[in-house]
N, C-alpha and C. Protein backbone atom coordinates (compact mmCIF):
# COMPACT_ATOMS: atom_id res chain seq x y z
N UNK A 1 -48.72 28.18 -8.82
CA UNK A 1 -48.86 26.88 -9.43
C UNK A 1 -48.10 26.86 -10.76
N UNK A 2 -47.38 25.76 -11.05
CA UNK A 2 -46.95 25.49 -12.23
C UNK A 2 -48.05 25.48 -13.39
N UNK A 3 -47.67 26.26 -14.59
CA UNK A 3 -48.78 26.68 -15.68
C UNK A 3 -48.59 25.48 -16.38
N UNK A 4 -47.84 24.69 -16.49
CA UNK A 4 -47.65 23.37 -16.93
C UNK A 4 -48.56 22.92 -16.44
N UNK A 5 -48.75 22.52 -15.35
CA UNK A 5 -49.73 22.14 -14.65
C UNK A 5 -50.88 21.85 -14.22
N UNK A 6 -51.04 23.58 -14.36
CA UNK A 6 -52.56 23.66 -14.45
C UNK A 6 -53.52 23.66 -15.46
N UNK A 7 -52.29 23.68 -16.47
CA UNK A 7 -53.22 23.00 -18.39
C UNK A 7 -53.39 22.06 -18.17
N UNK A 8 -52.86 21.02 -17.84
CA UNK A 8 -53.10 19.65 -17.64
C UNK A 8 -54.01 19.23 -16.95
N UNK A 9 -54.22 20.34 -15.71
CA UNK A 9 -55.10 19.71 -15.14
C UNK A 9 -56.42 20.37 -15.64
N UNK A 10 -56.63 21.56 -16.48
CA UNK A 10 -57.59 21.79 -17.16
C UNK A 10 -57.87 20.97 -17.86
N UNK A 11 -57.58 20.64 -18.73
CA UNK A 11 -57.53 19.03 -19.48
C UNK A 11 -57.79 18.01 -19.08
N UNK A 12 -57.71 17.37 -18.10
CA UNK A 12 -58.23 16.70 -17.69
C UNK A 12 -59.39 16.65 -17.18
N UNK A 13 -59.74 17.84 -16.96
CA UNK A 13 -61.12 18.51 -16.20
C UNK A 13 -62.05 18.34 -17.10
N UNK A 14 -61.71 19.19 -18.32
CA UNK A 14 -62.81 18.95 -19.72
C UNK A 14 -62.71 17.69 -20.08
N UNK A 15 -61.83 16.86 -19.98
CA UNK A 15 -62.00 15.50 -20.70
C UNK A 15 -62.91 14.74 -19.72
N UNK A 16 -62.98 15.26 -18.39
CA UNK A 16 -64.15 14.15 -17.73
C UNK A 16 -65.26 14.87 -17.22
N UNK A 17 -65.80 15.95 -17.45
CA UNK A 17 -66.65 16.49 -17.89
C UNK A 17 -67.22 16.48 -19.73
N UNK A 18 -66.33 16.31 -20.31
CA UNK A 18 -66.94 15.90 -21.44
C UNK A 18 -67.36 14.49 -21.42
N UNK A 19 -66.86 13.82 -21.08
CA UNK A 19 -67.58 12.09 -20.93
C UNK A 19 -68.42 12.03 -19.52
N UNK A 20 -68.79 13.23 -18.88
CA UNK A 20 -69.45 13.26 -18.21
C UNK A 20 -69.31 12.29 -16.83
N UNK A 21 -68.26 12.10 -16.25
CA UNK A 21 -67.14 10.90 -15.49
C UNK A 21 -66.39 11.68 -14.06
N UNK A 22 -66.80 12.76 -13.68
CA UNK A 22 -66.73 13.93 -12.77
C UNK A 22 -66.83 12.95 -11.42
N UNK A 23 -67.96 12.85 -11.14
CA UNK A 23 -68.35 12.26 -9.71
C UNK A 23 -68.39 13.29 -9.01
N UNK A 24 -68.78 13.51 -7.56
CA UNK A 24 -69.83 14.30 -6.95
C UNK A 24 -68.14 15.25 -6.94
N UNK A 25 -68.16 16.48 -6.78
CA UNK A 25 -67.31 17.94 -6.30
C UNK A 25 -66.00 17.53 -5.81
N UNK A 26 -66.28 16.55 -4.62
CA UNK A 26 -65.33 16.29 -3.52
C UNK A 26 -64.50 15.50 -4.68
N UNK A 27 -64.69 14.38 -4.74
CA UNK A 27 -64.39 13.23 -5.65
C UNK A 27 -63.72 14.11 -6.41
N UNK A 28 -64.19 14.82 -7.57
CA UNK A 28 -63.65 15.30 -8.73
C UNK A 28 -62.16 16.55 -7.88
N UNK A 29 -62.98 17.34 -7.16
CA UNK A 29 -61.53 18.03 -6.50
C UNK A 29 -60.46 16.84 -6.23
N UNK A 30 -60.90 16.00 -5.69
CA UNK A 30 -59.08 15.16 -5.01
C UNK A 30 -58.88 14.12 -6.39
N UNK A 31 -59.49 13.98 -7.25
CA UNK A 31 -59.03 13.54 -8.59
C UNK A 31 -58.10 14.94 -9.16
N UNK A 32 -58.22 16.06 -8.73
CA UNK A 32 -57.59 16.79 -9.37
C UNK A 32 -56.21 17.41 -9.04
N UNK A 33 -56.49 17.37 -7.41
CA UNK A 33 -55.39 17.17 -6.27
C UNK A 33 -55.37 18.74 -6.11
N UNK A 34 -56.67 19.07 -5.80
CA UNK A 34 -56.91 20.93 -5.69
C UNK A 34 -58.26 20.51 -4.84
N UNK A 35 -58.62 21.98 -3.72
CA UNK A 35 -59.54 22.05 -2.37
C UNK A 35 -60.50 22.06 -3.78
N UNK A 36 -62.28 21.76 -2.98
CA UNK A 36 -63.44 21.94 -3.71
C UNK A 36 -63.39 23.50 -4.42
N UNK A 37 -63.38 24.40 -3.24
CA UNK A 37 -63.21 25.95 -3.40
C UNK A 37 -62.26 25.99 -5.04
N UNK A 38 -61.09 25.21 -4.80
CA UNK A 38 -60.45 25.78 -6.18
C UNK A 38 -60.83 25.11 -7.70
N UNK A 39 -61.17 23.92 -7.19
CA UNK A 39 -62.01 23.76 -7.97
C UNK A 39 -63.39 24.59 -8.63
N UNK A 40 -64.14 25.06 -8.11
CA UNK A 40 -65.25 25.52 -8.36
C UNK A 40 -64.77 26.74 -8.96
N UNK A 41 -63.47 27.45 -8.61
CA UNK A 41 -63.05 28.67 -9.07
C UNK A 41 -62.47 28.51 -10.69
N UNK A 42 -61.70 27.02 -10.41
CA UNK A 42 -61.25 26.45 -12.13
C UNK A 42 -62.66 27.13 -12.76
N UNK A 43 -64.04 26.11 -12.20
CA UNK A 43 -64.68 25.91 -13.24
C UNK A 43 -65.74 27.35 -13.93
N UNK A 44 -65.55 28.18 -12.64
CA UNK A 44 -65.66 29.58 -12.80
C UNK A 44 -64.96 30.42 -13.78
N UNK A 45 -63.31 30.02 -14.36
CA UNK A 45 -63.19 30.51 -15.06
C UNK A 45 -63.41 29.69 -16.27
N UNK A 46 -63.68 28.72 -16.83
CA UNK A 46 -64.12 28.16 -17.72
C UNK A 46 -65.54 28.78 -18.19
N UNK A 47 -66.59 29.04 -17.31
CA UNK A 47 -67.80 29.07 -17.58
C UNK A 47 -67.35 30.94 -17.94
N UNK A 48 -66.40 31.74 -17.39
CA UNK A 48 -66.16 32.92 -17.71
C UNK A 48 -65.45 33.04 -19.49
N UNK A 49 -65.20 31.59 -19.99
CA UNK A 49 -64.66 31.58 -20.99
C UNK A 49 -65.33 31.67 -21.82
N UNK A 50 -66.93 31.41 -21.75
CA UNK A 50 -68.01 30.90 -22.23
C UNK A 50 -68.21 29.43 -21.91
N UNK A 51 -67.61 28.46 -21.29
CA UNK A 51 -68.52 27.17 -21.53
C UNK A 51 -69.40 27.12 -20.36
N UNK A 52 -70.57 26.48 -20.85
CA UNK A 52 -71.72 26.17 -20.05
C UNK A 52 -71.73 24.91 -19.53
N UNK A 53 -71.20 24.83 -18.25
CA UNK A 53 -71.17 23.86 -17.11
C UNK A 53 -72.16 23.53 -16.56
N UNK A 54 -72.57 22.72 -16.26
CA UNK A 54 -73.87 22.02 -14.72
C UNK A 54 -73.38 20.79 -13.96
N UNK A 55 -73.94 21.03 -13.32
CA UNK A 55 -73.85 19.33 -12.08
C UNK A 55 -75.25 19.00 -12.29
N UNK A 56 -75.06 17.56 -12.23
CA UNK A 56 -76.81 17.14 -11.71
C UNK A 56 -75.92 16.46 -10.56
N UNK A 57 -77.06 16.18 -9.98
CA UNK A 57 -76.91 15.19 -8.54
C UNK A 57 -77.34 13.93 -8.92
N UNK A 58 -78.51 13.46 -9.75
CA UNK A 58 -78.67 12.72 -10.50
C UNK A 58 -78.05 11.44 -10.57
N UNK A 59 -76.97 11.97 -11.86
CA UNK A 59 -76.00 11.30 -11.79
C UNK A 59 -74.43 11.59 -11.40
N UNK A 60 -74.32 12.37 -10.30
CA UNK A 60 -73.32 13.21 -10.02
C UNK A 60 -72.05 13.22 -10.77
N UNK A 61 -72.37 14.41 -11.47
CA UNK A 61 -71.25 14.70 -12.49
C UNK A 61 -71.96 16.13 -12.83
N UNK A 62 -70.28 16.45 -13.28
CA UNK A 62 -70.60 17.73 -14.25
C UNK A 62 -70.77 17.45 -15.75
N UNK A 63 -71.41 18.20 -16.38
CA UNK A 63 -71.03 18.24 -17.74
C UNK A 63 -71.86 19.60 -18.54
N UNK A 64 -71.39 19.27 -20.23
CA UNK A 64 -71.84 20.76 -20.70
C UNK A 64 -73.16 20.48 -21.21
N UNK A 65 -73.44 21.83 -21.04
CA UNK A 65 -75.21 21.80 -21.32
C UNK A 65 -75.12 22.29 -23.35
N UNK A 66 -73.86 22.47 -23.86
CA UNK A 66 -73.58 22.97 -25.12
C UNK A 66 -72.64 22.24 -26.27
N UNK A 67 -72.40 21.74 -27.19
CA UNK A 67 -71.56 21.29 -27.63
C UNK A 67 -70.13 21.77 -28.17
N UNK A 68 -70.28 23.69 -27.49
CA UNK A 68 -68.87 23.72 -27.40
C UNK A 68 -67.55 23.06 -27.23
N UNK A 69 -66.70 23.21 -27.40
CA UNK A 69 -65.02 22.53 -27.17
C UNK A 69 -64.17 23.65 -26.89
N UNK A 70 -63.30 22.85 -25.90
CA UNK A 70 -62.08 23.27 -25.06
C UNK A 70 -61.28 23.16 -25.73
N UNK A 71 -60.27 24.26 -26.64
CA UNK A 71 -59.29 24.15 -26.91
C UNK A 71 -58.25 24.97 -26.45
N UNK A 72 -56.99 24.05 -25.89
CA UNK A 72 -56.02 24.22 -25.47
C UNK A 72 -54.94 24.26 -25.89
N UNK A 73 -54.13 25.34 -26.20
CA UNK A 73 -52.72 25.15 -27.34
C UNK A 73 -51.79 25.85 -26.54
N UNK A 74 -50.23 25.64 -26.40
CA UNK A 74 -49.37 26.40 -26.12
C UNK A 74 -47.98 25.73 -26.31
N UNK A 75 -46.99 26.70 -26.34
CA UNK A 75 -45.97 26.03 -26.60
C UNK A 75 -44.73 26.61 -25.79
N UNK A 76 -43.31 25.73 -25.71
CA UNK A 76 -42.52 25.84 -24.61
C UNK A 76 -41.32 26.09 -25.52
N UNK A 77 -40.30 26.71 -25.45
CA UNK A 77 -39.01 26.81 -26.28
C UNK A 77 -37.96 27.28 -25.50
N UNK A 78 -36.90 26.67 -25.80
CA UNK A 78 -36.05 27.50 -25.14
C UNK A 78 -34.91 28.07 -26.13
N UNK A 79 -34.54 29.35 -25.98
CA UNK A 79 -34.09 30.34 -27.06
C UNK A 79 -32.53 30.14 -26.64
N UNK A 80 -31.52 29.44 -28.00
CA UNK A 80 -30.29 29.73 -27.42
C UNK A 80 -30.01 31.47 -27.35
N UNK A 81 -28.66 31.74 -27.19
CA UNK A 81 -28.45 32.88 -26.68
C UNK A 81 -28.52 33.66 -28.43
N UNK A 82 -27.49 32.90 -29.25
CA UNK A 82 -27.39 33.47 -30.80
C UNK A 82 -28.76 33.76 -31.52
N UNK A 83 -30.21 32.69 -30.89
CA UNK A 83 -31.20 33.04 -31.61
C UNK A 83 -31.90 34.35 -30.66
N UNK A 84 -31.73 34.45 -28.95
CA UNK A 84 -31.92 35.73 -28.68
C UNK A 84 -31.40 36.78 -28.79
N UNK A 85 -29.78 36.65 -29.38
CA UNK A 85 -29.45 38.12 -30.04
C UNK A 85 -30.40 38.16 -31.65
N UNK A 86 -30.99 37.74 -31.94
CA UNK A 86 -31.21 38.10 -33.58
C UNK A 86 -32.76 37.86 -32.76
N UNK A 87 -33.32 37.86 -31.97
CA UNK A 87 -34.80 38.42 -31.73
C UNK A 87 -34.89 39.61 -31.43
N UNK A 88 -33.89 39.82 -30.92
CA UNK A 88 -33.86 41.29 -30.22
C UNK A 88 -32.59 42.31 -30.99
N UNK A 89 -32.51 41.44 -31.58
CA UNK A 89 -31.57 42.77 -33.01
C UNK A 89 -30.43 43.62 -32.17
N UNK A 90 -29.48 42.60 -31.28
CA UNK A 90 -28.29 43.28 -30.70
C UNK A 90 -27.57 42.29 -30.13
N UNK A 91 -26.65 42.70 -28.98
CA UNK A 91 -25.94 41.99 -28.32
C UNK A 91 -26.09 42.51 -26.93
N UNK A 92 -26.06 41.39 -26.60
CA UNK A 92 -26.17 41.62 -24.62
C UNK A 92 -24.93 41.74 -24.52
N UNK A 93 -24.60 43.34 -23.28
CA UNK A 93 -23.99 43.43 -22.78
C UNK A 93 -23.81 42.43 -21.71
N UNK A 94 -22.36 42.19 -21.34
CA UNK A 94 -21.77 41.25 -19.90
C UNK A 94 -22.40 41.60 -18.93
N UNK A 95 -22.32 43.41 -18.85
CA UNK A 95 -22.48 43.11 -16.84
C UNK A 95 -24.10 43.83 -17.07
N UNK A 96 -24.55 43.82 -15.98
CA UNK A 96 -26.12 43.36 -16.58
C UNK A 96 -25.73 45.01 -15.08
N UNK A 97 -27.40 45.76 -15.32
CA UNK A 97 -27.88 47.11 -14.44
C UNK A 97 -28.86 46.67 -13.71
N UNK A 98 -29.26 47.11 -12.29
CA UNK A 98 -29.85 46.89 -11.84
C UNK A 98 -31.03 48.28 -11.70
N UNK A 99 -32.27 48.24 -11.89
CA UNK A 99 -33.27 48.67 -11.85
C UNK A 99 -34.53 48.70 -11.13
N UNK A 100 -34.95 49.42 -10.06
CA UNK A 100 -35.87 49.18 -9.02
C UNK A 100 -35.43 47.79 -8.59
N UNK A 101 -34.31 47.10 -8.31
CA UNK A 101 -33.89 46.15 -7.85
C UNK A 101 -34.04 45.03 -8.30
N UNK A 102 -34.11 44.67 -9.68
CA UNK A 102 -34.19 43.89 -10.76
C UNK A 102 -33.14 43.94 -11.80
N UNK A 103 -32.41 43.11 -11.71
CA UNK A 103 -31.39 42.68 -12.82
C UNK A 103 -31.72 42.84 -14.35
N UNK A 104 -31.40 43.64 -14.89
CA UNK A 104 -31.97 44.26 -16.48
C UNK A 104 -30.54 44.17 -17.45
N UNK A 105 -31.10 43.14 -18.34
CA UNK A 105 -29.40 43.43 -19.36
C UNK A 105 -29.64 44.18 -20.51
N UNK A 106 -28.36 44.76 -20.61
CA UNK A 106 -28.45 46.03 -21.81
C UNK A 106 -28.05 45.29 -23.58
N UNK A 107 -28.87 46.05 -24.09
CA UNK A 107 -28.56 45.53 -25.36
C UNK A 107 -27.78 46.72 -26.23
N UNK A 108 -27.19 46.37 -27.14
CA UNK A 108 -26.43 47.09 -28.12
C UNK A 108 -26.72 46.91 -29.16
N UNK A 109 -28.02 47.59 -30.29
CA UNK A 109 -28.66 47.86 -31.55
C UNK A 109 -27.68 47.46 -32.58
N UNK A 110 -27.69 46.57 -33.43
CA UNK A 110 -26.43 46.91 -34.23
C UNK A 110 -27.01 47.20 -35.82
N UNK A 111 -28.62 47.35 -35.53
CA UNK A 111 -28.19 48.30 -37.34
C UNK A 111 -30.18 47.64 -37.56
């Protein structure tokens, strides 16, 4: 799965579990466009994060039994080549080695 992705759709998960707006399992899985099973596994690792999840049937929804918060941060960059020679304190060699059958490029230390 795209990790793009699946933040988002974490996010969205806590935002309707925090307003408590879930609707019964099924519902909330195809709002999420993931089987119940993976769902329940999302929310498995959430509750492995520490947050404290429940369903009532009640009013079918999930929500937290805690006033914890979900915070979610990350960030995307893309490194030209001049700022990845000065991360890595060299110069990439042209022809790149292959290693247990993985393309590996060599660098040259320059000080």
């Amino acid at each position: 799965m795209n990790f793009r992705k699946y933040i988002e759709r974490i996010k969205y998960l806590d935002e309707l579990i925090r307003k408590e707006r879930t609707g019964t399992p099924e519902e909330l899985a195809s709002r999420l466009g993931v089987s119940r099973a993976q769902l329940y596994n999302i929310i498995d690792e959430l509750k492995t994060e520490g947050l404290a999840i429940n369903y009532t049937r009640k009013r079918n929804t999930f929500y937290y039994t805690s006033n914890q918060k979900l915070e979610i941060a990350f960030s995307l960059k893309v490194v030209s080549e001049d700022e990845n020679i000065k991360v890595f304190g060299g110069k990439i060699y042209s022809n790149p080695i292959f290693l247990d059958g993985r393309k590996v490029a060599l660098y040259q230390l320059t000080g």
